[in-house]
Protein backbone atom coordinates (compact mmCIF):
# COMPACT_ATOMS: atom_id res chain seq x y z
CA UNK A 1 23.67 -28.16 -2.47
CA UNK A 2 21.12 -25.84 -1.82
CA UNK A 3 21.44 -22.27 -3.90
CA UNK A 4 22.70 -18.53 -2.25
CA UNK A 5 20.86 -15.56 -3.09
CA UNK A 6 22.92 -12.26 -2.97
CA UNK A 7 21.07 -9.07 -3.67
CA UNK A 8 23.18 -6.91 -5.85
CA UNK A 9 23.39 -3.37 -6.36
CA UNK A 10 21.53 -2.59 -8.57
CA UNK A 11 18.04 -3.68 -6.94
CA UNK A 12 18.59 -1.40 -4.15
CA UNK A 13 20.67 1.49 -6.28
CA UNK A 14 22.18 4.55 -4.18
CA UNK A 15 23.37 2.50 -1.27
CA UNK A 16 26.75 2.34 0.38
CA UNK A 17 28.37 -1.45 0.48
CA UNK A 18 27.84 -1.19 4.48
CA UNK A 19 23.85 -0.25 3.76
CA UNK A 20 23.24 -2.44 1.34
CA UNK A 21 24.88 -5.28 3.62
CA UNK A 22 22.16 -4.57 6.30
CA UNK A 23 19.56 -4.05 3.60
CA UNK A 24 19.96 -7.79 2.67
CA UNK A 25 19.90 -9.17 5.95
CA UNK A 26 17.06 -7.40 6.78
CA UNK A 27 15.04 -8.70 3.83
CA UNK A 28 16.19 -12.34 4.27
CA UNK A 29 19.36 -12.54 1.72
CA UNK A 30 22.19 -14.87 2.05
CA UNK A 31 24.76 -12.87 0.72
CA UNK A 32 25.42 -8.80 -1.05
CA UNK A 33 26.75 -8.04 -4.23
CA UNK A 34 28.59 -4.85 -4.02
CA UNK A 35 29.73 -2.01 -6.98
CA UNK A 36 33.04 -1.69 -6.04
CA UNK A 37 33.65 -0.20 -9.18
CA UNK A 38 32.05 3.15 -9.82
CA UNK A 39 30.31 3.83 -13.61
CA UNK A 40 30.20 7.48 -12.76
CA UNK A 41 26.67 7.61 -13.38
CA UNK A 42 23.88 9.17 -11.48
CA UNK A 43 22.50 8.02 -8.10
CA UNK A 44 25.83 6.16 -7.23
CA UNK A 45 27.06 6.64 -3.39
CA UNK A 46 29.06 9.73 -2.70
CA UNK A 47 32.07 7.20 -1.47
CA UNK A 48 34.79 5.59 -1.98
CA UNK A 49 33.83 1.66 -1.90
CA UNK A 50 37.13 0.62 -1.86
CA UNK A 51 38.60 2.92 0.75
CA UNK A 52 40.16 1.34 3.62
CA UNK A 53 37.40 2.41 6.34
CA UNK A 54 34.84 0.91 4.21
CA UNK A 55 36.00 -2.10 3.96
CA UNK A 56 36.43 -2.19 7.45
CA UNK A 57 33.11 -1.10 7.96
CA UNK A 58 31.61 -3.60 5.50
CA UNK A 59 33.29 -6.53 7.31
CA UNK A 60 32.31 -5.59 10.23
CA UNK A 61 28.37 -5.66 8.84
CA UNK A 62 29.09 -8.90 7.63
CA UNK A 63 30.06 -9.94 10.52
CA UNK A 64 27.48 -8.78 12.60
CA UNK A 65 24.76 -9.72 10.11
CA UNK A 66 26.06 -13.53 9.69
CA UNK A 67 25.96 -12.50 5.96
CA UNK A 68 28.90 -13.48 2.98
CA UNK A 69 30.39 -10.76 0.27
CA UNK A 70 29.38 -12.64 -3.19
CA UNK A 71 30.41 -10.66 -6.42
CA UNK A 72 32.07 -7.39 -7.19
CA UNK A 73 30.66 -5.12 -11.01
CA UNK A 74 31.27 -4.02 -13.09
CA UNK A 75 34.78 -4.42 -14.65
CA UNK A 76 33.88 -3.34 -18.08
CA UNK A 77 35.91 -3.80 -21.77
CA UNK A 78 36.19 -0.64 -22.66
CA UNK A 79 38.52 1.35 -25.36
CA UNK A 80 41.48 3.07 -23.84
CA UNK A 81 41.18 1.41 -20.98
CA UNK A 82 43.17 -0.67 -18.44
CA UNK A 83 42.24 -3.66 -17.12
CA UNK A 84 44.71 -3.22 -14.37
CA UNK A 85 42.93 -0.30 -12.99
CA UNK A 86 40.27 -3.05 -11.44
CA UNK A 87 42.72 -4.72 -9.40
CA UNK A 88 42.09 -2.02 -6.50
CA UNK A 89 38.25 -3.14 -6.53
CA UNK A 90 39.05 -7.16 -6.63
CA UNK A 91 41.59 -6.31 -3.96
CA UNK A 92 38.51 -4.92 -2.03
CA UNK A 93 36.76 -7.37 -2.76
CA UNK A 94 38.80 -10.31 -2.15
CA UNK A 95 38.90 -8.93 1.91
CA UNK A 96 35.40 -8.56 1.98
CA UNK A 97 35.11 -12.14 0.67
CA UNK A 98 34.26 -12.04 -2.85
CA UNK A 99 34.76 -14.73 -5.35
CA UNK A 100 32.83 -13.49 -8.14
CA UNK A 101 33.14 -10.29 -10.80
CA UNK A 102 30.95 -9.21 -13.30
CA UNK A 103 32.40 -8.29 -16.88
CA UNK A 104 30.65 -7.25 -19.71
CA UNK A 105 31.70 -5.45 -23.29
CA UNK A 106 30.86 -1.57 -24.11
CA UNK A 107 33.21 -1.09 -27.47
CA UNK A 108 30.02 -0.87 -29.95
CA UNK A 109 32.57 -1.89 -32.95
CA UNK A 110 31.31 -5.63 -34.41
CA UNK A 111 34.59 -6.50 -35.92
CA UNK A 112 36.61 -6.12 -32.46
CA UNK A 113 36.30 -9.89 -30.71
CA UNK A 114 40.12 -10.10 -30.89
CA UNK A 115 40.13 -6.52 -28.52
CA UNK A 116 37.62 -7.89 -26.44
CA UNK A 117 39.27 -11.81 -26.10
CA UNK A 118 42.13 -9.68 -24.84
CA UNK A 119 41.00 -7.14 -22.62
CA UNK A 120 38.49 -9.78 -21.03
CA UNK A 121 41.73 -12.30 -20.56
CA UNK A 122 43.41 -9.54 -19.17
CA UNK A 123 41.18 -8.59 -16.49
CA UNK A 124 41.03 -12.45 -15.54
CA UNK A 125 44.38 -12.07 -14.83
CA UNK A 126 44.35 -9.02 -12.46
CA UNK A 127 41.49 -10.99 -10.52
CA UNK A 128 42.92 -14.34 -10.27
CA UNK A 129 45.53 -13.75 -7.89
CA UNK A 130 42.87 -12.23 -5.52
CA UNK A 131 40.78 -15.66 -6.53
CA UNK A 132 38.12 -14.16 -8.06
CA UNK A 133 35.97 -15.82 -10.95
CA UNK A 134 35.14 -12.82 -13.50
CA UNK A 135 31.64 -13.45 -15.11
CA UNK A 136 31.23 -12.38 -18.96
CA UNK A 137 27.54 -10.77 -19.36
CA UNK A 138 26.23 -10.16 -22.45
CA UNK A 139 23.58 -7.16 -21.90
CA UNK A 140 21.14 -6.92 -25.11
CA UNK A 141 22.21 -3.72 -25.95
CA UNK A 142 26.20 -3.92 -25.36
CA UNK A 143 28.76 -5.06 -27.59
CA UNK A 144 27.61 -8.35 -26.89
CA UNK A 145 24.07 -9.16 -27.04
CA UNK A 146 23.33 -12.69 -26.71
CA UNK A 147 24.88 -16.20 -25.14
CA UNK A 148 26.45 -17.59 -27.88
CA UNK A 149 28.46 -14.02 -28.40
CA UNK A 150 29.68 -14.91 -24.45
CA UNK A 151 30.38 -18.25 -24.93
CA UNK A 152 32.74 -17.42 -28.27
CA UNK A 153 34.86 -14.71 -25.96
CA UNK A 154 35.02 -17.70 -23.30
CA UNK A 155 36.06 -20.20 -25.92
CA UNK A 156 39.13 -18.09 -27.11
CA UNK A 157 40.01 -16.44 -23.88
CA UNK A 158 40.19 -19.91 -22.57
CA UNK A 159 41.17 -18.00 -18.69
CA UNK A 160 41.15 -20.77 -16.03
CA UNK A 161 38.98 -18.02 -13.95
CA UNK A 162 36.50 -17.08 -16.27
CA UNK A 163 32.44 -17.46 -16.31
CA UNK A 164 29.10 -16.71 -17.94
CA UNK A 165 26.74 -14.53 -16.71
CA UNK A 166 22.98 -15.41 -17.47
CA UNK A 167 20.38 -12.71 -16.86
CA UNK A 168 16.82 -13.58 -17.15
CA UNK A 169 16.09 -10.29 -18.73
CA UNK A 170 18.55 -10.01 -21.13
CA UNK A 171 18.18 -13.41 -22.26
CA UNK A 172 14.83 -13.08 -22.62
CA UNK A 173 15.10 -10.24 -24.72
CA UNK A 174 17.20 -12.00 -27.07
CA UNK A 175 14.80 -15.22 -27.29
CA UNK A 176 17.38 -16.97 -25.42
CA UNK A 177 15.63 -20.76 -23.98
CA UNK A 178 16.62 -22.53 -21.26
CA UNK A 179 17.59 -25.20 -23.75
CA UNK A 180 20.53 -23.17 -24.67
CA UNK A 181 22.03 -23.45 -21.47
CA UNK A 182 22.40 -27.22 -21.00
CA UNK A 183 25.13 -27.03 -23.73
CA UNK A 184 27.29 -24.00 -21.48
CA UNK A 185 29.95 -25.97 -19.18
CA UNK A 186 28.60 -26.41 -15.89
CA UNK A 187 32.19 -24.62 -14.56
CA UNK A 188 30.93 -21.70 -16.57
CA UNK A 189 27.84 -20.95 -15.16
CA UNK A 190 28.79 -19.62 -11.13
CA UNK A 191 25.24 -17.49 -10.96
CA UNK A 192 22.85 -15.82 -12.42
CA UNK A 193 20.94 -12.68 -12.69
CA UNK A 194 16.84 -12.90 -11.68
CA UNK A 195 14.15 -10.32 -12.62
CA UNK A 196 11.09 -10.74 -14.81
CA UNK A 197 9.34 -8.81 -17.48
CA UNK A 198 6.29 -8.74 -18.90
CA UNK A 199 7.20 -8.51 -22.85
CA UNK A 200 9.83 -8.74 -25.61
CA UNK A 201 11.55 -5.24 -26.00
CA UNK A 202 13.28 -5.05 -29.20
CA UNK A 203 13.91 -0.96 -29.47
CA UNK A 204 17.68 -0.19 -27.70
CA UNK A 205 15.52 2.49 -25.53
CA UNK A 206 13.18 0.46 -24.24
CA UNK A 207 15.32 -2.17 -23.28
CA UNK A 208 17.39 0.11 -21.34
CA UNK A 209 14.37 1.47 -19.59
CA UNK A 210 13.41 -1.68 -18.75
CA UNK A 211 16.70 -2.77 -17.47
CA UNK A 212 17.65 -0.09 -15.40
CA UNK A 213 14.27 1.05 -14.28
CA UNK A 214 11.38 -1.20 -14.69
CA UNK A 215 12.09 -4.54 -13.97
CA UNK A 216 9.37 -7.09 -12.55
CA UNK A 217 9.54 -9.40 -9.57
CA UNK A 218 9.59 -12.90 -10.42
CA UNK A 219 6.65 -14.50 -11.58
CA UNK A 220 4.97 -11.47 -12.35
CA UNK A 221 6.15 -11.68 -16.08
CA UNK A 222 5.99 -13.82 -19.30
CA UNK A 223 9.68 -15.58 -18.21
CA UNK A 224 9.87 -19.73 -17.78
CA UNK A 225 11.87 -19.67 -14.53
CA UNK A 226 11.05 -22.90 -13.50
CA UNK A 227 12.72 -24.25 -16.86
CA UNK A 228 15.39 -22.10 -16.34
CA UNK A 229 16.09 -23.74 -12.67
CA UNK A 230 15.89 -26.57 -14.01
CA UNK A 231 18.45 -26.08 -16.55
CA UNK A 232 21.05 -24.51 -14.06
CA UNK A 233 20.17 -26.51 -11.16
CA UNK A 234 23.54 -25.58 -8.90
CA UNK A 235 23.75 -21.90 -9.66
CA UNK A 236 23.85 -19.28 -7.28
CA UNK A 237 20.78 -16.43 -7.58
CA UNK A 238 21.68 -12.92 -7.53
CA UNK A 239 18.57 -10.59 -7.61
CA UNK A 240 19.09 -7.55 -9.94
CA UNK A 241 16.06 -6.21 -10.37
CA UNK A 242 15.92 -1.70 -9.97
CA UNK A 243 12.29 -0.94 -10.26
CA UNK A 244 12.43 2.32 -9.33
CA UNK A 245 8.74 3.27 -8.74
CA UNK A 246 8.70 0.21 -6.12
CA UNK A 247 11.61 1.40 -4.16
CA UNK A 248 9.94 4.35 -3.35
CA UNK A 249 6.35 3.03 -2.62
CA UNK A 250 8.15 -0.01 -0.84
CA UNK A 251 11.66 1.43 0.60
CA UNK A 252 14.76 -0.51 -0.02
CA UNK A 253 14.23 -3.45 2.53
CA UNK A 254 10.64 -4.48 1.65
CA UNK A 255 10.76 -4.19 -2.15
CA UNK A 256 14.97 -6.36 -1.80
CA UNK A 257 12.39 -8.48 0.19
CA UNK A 258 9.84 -9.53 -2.50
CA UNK A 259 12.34 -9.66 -4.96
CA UNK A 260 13.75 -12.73 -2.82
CA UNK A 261 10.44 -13.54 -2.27
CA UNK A 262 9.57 -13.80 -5.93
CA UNK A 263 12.80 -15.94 -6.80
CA UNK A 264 12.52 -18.34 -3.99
CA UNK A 265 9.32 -19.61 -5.66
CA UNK A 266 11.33 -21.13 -8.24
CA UNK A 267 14.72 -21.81 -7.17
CA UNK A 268 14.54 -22.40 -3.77
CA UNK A 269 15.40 -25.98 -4.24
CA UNK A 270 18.43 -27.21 -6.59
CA UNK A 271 16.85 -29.64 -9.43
CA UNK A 272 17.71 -33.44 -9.75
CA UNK A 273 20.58 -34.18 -11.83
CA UNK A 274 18.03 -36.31 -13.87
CA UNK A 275 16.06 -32.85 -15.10
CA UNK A 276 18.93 -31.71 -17.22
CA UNK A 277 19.45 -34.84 -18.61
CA UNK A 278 15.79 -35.28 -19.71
CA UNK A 279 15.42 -32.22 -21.27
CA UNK A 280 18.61 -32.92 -23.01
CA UNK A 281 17.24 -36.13 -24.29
């Protein structure tokens, strides 16, 4: 089975689902990934995503660009707030052709995992009727910061729909190995998140910079990528990678272009069922 890469939002921030559609055919993707939930933060399109007439419109780009709809972000655990609120977006979703969500956990309180094991299980339930796999990500400087703080959630939440999100960044920044992942379930791991960087950030600030701003093209960093394809040989690629300085020397299309570019040097192939194994060994 050869791999799908979807460009997600955030690489190309600022554009409307039916934009960023033709932005990723244009640059060579496979799929979009599309914020169908807003964060209410700065830069975000001046629309509603979910609106009828968007999704219309979005289909129809699909269409006419031979493209799929991949994932949907960013149903987030958050205090005094309910889960059933995303259904509107997975509903969106789910008629664009989604099968994916992202989920990750902003409650900044260590002693919570019960709150988050049930918020977490209850969004799984407002996506799976719209048969939608929701994705926990651990982003170094949420509530949780590293694999093994997603894969306890998983193990208690124990949702027939639920997932692990890997991003090369964030992983990174936590010293994360591509060892690690041979122990995750294979049904865990859907996709992952692809960018590079060039160092080990260990201040909060900088590791926000870095993530939201500054991010580095495969390759052009210090991560093992080809270890890591080897380790999650079957997984979907979804390029998040906002640089913003690039986008606007490059424009959206060329710099979602060598993004793809940079990725497909490493995972353009699956690896051989015997490469996990070995390393295992």
């Amino acid at each position: 089975m050869s791999r799908l890469f979807s460009l997600e939002y955030l690489t190309c921030p600022g554009l409307n689902p039916v934009e960023l559609t033709h932005c990723a055919a244009d640059a060579g993707y496979d799929a979009v990934s599309y914020r169908l939930i807003h964060m209410g933060v700065a830069g975000e399109p001046d629309c509603d995503p979910c609106s009828p007439q968007m999704v219309r419109n979005t289909k129809q780009a699909l269409a006419d660009r031979g493209l799929q709809a991949f994932d949907v972000e960013l149903a987030r655990i958050l205090r005094d707030h309910d889960p059933r609120e995303y259904e509107r977006a997975f509903a969106a979703g789910a008629e664009l052709g989604c099968t994916q969500a992202i989920s990750s956990a902003w409650t900044d309180v260590r002693n919570d995992g019960s709150f988050v094991v049930e918020q977490f299980q209850r969004i799984c339930e407002v996506a799976r009727p719209y048969g939608i796999t929701v994705n926990l990500e651990f982003p170094a400087f949420s509530r949780l910061t590293c694999l093994d703080d997603a894969l306890g959630i998983l193990r208690r939440a124990q949702c027939e729909n639920q997932g692990v999100l890997v991003d090369t960044l964030y992983h990174h920044f936590n010293g994360g190995t591509a060892e690690e992942l041979l122990s995750v379930p294979d049904k865990w791991i859907n996709f992952f998140h692809v960018c590079d960087t060039d160092h080990v950030a260990y201040a909060k600030d900088e590791m926000i910079h870095i993530a939201r701003d500054a991010r580095l093209y495969p390759g052009e960093g210090v991560i093992d990528f080809a270890s890591l394809a080897a380790a999650i040989p079957h997984a979907h690629v979804a390029i998040e990678l906002p640089n913003l300085a690039r986008q606007a020397e490059l424009g959206a299309v060329e710099h979602a272009r060598r993004c793809l570019e940079g990725a497909k040097r490493f995972f353009s192939q699956p690896a051989q069922e015997t490469t996990c194994a070995e390393q295992a060994a």
